[in-house]
C-alpha atoms as a PDB file:
ATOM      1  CA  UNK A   1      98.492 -32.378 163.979  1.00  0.00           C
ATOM      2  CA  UNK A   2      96.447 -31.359 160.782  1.00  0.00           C
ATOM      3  CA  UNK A   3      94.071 -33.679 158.729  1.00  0.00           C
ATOM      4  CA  UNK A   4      96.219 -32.445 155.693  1.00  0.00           C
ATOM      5  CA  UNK A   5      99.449 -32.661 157.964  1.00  0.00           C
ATOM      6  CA  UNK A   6      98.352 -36.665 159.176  1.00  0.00           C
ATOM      7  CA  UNK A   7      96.914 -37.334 155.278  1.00  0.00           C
ATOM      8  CA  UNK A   8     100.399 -36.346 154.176  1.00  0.00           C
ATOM      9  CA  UNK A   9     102.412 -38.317 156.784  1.00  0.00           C
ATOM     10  CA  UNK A  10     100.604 -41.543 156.437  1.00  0.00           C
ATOM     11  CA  UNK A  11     101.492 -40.926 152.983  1.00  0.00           C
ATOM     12  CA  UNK A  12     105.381 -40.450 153.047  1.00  0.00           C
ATOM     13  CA  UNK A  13     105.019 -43.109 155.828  1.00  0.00           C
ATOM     14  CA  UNK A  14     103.644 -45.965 153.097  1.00  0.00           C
ATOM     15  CA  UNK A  15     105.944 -44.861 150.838  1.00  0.00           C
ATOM     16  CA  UNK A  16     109.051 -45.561 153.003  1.00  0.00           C
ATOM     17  CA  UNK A  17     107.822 -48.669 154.146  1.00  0.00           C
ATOM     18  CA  UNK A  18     107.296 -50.015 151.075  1.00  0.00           C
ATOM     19  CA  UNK A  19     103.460 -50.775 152.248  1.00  0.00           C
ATOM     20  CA  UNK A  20     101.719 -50.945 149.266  1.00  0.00           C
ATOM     21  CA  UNK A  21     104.080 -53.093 147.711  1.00  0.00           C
ATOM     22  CA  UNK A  22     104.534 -55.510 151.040  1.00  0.00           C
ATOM     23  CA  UNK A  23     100.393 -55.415 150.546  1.00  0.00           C
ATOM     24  CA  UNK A  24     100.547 -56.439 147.145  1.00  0.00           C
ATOM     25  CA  UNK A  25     102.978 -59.025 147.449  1.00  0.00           C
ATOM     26  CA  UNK A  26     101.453 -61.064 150.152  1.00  0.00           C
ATOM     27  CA  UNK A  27      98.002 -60.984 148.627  1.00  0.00           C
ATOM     28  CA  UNK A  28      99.169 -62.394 145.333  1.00  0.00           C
ATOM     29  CA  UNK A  29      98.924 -66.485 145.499  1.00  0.00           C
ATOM     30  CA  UNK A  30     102.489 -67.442 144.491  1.00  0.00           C
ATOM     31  CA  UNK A  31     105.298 -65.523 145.987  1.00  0.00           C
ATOM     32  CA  UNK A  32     108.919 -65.441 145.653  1.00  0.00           C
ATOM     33  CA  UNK A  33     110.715 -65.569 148.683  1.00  0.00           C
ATOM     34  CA  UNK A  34     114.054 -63.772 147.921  1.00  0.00           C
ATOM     35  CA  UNK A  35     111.672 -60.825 146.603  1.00  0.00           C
ATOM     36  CA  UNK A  36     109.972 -60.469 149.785  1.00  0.00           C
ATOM     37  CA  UNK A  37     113.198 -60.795 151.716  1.00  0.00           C
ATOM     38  CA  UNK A  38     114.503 -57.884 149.747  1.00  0.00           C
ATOM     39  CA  UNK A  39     111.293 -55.976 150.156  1.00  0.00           C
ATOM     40  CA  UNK A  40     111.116 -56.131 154.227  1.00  0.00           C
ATOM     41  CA  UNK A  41     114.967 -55.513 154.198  1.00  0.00           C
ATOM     42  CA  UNK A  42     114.365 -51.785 151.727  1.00  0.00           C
ATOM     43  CA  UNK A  43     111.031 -51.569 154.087  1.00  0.00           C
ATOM     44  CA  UNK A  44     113.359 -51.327 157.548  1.00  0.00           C
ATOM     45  CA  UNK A  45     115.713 -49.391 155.851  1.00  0.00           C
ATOM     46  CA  UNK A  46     112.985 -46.991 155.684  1.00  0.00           C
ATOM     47  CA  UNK A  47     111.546 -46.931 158.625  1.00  0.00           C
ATOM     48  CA  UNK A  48     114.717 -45.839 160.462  1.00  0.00           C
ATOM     49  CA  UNK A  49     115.086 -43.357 157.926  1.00  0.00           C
ATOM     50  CA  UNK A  50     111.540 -41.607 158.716  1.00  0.00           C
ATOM     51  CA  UNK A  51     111.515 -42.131 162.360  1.00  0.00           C
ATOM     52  CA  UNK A  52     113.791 -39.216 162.773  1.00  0.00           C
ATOM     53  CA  UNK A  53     111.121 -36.985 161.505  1.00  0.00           C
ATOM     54  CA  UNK A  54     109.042 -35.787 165.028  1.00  0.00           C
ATOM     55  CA  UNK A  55     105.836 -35.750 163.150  1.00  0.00           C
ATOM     56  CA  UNK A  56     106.294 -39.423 161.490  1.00  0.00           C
ATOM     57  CA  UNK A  57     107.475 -40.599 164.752  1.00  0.00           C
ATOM     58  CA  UNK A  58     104.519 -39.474 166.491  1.00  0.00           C
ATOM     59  CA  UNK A  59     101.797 -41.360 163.775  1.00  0.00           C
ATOM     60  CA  UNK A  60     104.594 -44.497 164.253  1.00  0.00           C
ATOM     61  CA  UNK A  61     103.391 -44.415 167.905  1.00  0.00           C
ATOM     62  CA  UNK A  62      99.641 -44.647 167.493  1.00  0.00           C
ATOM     63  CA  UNK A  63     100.240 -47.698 165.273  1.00  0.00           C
ATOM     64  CA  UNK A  64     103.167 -48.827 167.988  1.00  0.00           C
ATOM     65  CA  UNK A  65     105.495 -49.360 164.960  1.00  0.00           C
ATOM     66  CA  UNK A  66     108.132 -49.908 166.714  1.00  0.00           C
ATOM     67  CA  UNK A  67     106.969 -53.714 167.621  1.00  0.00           C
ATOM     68  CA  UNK A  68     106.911 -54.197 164.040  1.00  0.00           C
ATOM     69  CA  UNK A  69     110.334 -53.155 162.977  1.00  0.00           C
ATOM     70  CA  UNK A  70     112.329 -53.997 166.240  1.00  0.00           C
ATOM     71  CA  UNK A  71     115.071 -55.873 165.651  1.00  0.00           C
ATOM     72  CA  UNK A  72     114.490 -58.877 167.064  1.00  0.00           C
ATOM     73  CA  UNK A  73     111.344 -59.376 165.623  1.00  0.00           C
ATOM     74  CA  UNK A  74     112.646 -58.449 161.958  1.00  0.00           C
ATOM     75  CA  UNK A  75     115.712 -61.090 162.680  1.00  0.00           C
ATOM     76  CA  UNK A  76     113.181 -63.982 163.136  1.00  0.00           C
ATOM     77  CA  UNK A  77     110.998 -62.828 159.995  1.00  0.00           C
ATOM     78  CA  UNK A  78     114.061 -62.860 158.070  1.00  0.00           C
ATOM     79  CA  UNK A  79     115.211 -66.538 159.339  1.00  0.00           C
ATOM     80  CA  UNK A  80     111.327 -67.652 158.502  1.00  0.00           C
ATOM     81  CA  UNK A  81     111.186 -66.262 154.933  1.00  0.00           C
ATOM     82  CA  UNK A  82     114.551 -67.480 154.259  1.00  0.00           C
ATOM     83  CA  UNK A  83     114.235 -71.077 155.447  1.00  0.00           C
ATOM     84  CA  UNK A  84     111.225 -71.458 153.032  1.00  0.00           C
ATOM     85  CA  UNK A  85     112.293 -73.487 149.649  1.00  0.00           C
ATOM     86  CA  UNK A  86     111.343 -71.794 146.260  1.00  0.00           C
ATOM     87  CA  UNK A  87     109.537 -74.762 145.245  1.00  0.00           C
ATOM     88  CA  UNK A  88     106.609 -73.608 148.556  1.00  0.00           C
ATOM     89  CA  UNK A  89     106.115 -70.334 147.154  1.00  0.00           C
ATOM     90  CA  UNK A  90     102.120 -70.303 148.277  1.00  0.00           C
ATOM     91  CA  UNK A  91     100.893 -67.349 150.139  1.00  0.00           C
ATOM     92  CA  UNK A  92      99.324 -69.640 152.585  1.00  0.00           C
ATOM     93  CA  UNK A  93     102.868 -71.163 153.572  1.00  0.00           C
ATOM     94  CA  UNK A  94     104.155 -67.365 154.278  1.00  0.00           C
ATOM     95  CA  UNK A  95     101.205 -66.080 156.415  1.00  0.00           C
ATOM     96  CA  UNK A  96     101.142 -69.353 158.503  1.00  0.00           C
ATOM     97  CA  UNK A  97     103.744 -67.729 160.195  1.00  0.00           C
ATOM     98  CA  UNK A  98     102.502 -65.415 162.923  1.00  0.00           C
ATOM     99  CA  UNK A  99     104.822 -62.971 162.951  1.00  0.00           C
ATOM    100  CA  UNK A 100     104.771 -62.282 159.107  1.00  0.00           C
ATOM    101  CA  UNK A 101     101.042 -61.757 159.231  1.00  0.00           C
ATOM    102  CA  UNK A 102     100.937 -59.639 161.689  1.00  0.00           C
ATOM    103  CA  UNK A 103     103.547 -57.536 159.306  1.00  0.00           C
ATOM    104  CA  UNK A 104     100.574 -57.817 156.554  1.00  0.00           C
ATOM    105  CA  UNK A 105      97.978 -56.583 158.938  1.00  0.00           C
ATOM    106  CA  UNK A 106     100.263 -53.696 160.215  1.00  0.00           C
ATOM    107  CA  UNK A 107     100.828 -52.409 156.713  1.00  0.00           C
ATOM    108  CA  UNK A 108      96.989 -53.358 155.837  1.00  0.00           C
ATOM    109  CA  UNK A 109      95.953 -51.100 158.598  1.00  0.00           C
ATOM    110  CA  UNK A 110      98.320 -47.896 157.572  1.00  0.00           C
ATOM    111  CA  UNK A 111      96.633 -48.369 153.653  1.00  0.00           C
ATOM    112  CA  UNK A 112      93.199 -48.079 155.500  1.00  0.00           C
ATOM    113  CA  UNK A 113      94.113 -46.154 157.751  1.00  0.00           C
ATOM    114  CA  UNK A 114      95.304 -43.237 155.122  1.00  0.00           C
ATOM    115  CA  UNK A 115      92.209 -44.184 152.641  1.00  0.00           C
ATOM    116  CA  UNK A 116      89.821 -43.013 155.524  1.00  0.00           C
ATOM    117  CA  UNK A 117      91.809 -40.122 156.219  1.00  0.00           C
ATOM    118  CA  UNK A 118      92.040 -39.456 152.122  1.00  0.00           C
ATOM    119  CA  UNK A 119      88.862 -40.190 151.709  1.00  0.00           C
ATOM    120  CA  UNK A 120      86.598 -38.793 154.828  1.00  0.00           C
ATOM    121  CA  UNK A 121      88.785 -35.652 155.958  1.00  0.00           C
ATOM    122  CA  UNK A 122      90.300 -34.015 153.032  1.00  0.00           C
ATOM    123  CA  UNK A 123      87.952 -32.807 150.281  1.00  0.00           C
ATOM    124  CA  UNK A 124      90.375 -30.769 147.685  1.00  0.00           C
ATOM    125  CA  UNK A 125      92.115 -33.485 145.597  1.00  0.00           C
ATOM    126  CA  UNK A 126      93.556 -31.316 143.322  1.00  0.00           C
ATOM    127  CA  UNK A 127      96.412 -30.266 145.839  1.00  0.00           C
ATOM    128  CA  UNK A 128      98.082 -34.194 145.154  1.00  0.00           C
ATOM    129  CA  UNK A 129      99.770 -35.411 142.380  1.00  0.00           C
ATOM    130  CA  UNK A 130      98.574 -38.624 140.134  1.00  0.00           C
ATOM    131  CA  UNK A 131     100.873 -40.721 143.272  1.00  0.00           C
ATOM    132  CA  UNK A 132      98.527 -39.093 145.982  1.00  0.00           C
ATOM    133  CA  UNK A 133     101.889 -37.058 146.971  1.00  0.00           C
ATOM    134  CA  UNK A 134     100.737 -33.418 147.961  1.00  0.00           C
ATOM    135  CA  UNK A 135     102.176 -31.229 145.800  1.00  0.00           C
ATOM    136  CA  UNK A 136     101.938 -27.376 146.726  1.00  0.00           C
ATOM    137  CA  UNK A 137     103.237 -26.360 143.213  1.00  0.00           C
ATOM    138  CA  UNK A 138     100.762 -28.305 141.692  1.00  0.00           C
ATOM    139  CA  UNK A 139      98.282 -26.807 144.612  1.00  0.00           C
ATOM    140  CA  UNK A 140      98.683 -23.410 142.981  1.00  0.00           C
ATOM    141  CA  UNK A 141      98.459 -23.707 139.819  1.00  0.00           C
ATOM    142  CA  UNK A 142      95.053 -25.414 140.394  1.00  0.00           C
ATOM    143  CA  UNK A 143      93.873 -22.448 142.056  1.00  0.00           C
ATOM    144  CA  UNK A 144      94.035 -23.543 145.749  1.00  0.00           C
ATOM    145  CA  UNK A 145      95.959 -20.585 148.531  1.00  0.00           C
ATOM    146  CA  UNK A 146      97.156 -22.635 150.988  1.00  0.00           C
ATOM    147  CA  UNK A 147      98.083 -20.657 154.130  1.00  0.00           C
ATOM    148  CA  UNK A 148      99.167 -21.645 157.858  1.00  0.00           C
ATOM    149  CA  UNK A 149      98.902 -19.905 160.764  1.00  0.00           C
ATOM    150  CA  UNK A 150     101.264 -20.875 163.162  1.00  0.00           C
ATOM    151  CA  UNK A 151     100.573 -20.331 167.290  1.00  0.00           C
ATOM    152  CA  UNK A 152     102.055 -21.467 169.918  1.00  0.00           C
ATOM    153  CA  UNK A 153      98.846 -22.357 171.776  1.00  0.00           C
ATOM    154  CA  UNK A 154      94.977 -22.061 170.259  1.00  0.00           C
ATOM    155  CA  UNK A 155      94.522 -19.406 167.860  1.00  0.00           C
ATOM    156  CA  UNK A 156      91.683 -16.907 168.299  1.00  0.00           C
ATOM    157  CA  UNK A 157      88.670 -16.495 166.478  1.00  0.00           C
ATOM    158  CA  UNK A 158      89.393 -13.163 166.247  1.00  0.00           C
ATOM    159  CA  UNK A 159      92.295 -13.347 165.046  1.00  0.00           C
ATOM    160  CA  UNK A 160      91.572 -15.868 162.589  1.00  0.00           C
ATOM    161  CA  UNK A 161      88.864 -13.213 161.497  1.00  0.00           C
ATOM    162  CA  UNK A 162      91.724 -10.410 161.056  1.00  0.00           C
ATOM    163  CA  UNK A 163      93.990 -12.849 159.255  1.00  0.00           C
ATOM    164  CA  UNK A 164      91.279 -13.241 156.358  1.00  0.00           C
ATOM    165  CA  UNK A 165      89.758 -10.029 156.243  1.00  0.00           C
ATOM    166  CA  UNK A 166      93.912  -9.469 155.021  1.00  0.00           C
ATOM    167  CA  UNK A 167      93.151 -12.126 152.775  1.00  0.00           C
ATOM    168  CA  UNK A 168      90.227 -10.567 150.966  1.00  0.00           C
ATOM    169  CA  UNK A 169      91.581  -7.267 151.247  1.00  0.00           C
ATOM    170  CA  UNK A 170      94.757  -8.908 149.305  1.00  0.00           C
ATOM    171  CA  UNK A 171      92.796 -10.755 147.515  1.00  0.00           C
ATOM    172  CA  UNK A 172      90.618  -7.695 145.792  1.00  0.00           C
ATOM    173  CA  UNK A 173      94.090  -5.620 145.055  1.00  0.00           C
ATOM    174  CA  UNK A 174      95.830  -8.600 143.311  1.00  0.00           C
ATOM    175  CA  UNK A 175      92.309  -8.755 141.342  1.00  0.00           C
ATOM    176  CA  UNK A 176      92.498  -5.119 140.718  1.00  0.00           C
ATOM    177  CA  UNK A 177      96.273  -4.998 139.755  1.00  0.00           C
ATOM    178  CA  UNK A 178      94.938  -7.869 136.839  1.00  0.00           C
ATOM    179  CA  UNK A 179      91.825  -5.416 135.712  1.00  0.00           C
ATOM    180  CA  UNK A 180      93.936  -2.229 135.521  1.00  0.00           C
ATOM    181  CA  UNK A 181      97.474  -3.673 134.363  1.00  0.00           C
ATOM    182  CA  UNK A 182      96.863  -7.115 132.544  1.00  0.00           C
ATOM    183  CA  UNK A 183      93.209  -6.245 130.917  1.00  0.00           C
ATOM    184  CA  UNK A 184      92.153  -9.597 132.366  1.00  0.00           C
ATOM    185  CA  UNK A 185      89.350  -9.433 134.690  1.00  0.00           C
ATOM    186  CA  UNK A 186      88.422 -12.363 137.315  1.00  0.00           C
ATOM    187  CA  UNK A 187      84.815 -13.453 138.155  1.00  0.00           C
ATOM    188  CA  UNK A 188      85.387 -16.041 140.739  1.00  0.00           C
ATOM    189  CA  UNK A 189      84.488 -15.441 143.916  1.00  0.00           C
ATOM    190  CA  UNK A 190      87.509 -16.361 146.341  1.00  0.00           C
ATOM    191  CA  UNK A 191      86.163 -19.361 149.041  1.00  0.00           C
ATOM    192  CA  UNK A 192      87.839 -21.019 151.725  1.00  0.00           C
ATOM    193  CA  UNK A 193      87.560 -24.266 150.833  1.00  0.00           C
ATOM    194  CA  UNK A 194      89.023 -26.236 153.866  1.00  0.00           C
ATOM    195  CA  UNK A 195      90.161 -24.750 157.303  1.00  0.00           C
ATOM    196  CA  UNK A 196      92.212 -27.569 158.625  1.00  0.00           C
ATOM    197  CA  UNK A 197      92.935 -27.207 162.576  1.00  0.00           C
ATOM    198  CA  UNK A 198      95.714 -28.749 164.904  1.00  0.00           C
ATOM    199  CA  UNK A 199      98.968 -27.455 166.373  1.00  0.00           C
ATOM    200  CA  UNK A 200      98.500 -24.899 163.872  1.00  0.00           C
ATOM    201  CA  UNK A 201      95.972 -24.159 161.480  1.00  0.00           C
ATOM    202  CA  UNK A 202      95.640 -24.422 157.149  1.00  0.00           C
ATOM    203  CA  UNK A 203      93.605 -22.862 155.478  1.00  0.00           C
ATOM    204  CA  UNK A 204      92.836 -23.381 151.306  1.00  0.00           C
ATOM    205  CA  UNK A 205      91.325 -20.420 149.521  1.00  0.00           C
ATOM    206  CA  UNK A 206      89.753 -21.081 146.104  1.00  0.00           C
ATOM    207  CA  UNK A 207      90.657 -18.573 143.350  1.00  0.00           C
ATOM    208  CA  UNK A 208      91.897 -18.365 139.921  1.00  0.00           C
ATOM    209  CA  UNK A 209      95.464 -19.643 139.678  1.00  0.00           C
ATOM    210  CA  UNK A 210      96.994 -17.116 138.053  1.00  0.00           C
ATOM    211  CA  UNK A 211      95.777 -14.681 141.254  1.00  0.00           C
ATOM    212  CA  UNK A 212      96.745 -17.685 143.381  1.00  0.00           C
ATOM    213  CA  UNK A 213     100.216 -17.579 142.415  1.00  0.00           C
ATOM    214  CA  UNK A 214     100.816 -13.971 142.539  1.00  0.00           C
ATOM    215  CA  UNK A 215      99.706 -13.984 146.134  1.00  0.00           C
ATOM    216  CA  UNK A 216     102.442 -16.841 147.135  1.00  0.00           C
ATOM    217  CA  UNK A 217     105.263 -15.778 145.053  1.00  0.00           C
ATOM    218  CA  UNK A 218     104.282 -11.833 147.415  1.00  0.00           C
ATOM    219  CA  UNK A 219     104.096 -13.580 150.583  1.00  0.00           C
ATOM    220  CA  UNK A 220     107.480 -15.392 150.033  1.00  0.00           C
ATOM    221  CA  UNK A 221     109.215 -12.630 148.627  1.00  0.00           C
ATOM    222  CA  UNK A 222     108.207  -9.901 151.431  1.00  0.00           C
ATOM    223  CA  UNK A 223     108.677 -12.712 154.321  1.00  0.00           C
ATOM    224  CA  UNK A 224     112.750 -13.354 152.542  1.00  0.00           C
ATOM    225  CA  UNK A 225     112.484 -10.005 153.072  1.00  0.00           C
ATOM    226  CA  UNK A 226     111.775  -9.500 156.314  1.00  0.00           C
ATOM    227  CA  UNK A 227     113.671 -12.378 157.923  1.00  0.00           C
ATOM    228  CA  UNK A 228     116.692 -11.402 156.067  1.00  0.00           C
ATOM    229  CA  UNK A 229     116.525  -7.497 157.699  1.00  0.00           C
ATOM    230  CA  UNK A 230     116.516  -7.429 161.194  1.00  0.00           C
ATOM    231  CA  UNK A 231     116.785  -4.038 160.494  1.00  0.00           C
ATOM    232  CA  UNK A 232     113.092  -4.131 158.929  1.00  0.00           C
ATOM    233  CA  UNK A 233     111.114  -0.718 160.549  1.00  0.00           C
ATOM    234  CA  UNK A 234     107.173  -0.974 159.742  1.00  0.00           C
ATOM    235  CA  UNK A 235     106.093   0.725 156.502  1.00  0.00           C
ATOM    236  CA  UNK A 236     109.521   1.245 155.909  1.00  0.00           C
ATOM    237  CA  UNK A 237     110.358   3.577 152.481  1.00  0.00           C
ATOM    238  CA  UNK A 238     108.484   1.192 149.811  1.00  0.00           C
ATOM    239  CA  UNK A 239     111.423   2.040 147.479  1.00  0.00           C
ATOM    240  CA  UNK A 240     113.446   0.164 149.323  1.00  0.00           C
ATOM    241  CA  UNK A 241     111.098  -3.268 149.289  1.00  0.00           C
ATOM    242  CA  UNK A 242     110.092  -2.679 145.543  1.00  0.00           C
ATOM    243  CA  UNK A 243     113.415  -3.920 144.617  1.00  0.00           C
ATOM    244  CA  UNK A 244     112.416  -7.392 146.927  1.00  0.00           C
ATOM    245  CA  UNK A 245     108.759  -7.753 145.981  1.00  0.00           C
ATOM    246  CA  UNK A 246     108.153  -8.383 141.979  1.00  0.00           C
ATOM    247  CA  UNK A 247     104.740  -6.995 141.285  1.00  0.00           C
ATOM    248  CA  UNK A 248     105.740  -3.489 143.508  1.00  0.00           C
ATOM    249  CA  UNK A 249     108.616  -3.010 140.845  1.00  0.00           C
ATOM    250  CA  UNK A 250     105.738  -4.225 137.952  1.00  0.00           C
ATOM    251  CA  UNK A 251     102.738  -1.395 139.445  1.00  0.00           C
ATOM    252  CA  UNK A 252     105.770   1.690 139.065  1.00  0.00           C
ATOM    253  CA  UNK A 253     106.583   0.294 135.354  1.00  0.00           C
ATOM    254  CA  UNK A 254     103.184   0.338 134.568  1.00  0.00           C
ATOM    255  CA  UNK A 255     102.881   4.185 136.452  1.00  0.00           C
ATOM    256  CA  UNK A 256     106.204   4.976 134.587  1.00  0.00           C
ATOM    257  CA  UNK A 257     104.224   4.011 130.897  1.00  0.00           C
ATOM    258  CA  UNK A 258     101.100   5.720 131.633  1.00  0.00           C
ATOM    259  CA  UNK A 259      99.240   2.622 131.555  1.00  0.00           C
ATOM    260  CA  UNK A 260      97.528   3.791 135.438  1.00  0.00           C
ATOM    261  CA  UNK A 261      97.114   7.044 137.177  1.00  0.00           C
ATOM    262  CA  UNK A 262      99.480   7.735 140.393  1.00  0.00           C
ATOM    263  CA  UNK A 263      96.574   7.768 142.221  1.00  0.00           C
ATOM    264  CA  UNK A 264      96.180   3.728 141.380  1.00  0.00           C
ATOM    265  CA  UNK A 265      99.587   3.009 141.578  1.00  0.00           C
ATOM    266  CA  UNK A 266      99.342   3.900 145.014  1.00  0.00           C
ATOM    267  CA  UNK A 267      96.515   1.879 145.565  1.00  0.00           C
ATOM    268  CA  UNK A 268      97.714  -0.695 144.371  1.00  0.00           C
ATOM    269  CA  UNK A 269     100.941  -0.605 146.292  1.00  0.00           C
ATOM    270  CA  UNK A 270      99.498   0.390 149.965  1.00  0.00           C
ATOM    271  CA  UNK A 271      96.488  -2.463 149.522  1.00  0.00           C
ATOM    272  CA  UNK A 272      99.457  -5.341 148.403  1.00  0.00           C
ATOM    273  CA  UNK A 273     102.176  -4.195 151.027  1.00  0.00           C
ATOM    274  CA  UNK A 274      99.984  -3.482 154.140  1.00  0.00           C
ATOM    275  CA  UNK A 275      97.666  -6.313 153.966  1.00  0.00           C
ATOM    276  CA  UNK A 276     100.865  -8.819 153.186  1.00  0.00           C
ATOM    277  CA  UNK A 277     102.415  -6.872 156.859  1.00  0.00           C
ATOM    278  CA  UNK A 278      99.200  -7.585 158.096  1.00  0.00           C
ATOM    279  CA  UNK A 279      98.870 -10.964 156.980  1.00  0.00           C
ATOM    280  CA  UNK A 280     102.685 -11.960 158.627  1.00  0.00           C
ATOM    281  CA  UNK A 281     102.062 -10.168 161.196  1.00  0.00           C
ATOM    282  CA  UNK A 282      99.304 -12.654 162.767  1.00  0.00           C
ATOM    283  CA  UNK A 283     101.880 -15.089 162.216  1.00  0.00           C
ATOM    284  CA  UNK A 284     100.922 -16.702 158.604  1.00  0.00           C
ATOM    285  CA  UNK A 285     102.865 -17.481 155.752  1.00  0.00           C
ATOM    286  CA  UNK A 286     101.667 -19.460 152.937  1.00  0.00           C
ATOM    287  CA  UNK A 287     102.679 -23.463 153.251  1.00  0.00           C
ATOM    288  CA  UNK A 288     105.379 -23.665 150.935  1.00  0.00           C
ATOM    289  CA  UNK A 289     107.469 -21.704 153.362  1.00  0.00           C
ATOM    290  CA  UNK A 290     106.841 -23.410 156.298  1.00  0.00           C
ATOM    291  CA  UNK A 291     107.471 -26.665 154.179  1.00  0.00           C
ATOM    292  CA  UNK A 292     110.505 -25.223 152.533  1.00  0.00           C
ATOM    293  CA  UNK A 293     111.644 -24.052 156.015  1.00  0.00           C
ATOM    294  CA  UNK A 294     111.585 -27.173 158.130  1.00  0.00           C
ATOM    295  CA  UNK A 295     115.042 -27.393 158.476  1.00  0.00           C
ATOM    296  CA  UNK A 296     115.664 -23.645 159.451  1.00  0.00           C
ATOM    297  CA  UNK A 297     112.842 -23.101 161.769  1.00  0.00           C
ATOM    298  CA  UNK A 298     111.167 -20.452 159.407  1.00  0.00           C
ATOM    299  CA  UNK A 299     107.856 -21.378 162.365  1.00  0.00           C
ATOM    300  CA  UNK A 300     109.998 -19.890 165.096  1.00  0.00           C
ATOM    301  CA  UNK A 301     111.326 -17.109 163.314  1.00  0.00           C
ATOM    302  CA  UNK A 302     107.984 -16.006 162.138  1.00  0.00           C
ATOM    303  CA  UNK A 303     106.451 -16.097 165.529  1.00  0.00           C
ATOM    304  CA  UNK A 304     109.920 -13.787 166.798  1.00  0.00           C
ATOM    305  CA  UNK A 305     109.500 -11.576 163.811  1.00  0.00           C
ATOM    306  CA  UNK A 306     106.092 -11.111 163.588  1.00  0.00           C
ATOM    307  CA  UNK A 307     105.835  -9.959 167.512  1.00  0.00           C
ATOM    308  CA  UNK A 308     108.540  -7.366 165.981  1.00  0.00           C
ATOM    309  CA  UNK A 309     106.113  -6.037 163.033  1.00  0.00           C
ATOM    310  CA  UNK A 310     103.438  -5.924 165.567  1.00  0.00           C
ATOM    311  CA  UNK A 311     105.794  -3.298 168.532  1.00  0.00           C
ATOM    312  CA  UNK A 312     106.930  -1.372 164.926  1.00  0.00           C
ATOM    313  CA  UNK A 313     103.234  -0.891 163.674  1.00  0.00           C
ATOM    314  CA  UNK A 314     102.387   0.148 167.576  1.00  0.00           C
ATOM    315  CA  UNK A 315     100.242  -2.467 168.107  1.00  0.00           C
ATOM    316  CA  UNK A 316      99.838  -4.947 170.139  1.00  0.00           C
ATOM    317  CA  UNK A 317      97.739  -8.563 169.548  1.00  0.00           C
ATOM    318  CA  UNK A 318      94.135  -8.634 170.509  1.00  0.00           C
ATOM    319  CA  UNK A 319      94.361 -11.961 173.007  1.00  0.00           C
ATOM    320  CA  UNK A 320      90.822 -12.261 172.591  1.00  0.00           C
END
């Protein structure tokens, strides 16, 4: 698992637990009881909603969650809170009970637990919203390219090298296509500002949003593309994909006015439609998709289609 993919977890995790509020709560000196009782109840609630997601389950394990929230133990936390009168409303009468403060610790732990993480791990904080929710929208329009390479086992330095030499390449035509069609030139270097490793791999690229953008909204139209044509032959006729992929259609218009020479248009077109084949190909697609695509596998479909692209092109994968 990712830092960003564990950051994120821990996140939704707290957030269906109810942990900052449990936190909260039992650090404040007078408490009501009926309040609490109705926070653990929305708290379990939540937990068996998130523990059918494999990746939550999986942090739930570390922290052996399942003590916390099994139902025996939850029965006798329930009798305890409710057997208190509302005239002993002190903090100090609720945490003498055992079992409730180990509840408090457990939740403490996942809030410092995620701070570290937050903290230590994850430098860009401009890919979360104002409630620490990661937000790939927001991501974007802050100039961050957030891509994932999925493998099945470790992925080669090789072909991690391949993957963003596509990138740049990619990068300079979308940069180009702004400077020839849109008058608006771009003097930020593109960076990789985090490669984040795991079962698969991120990787955010710095750049100017407006570039950023263009380069998801390519990526996500050419994969739809792709996955929906089984049919799809390598550097098949780009008439047919212009009508898929936006900017292809926006390049000919531009042609069509005279605002570029034929000669550009084609540049344009061969450096945005190889290096996107190139960049699926090696089995990435930017994170929105894979996020977007949890429920239909868009991960295993990439990895079938991509070996596809590859057999098409008539190549094969360097395994080094």
């Amino acid at each position: 698992m990712q830092k960003l993919e564990l950051r994120n977890n821990l996140n939704d995790i707290i957030n269906n637990l109810l942990s900052r509020q449990i936190v909260n709560l039992l650090t404040t000196d007078k408490i009501l009881s009926n309040n609490l009782l109705m926070m653990i109840v929305d708290s379990k609630g939540g937990y068996d909603k998130a523990i059918s997601d494999v990746d939550k389950a999986k942090v739930f394990k570390e922290f052996e969650t399942e003590k916390i929230y099994e139902t025996h133990y939850f029965s006798t936390l329930i009798s305890f809170i409710s057997t208190i009168p509302a005239n002993q409303n002190h903090r100090s009468q609720f945490l003498s009970h055992t079992g409730l403060n180990d509840f408090y610790s457990f939740h403490k732990s996942l809030l410092s637990t995620f701070r570290l993480v937050d903290n230590l791990l994850i430098g860009e904080k401009d890919i979360f919203d104002s409630n620490k929710n990661f937000d790939i929208h927001l991501a974007e329009n802050n100039g961050n390219l957030i891509l994932e390479v999925i493998d099945d086992g470790l992925v080669s330095l090789s072909k991690l090298n391949e993957i963003i030499s596509s990138i740049e390449k990619l990068t300079k035509t979308i940069y180009l296509l702004y400077d020839k069609i849109e008058n608006e030139k771009f003097d930020i270097y593109p960076q990789v500002a985090m490669i984040d490793s795991g079962s698969d791999v991120n990787i955010v690229i710095k750049l100017p949003s407006k570039a950023a953008n263009l380069i998801s909204q390519v990526i996500k139209q050419f994969w739809e593309y792709v996955s929906a044509h089984k049919s799809y032959k390598y550097r098949q006729t780009l008439k047919d994909v212009e009508k898929t992929i936006t900017v292809l259609g926006k390049i000919k218009e531009a042609e069509d006015k005279k605002l570029i020479e034929p000669e550009m248009s084609a540049i344009l077109k061969k450096g945005i439609l190889e290096n996107v084949e190139d960049i699926i190909a090696k089995n990435t697609l930017t994170k929105q998709i894979v996020i977007e695509g949890k429920e239909i596998s868009n991960r295993q479909l990439l990895l079938e289609r991509s070996k596809e692209l590859l057999l098409e092109a008539g190549k094969t994968e360097n395994p080094q």
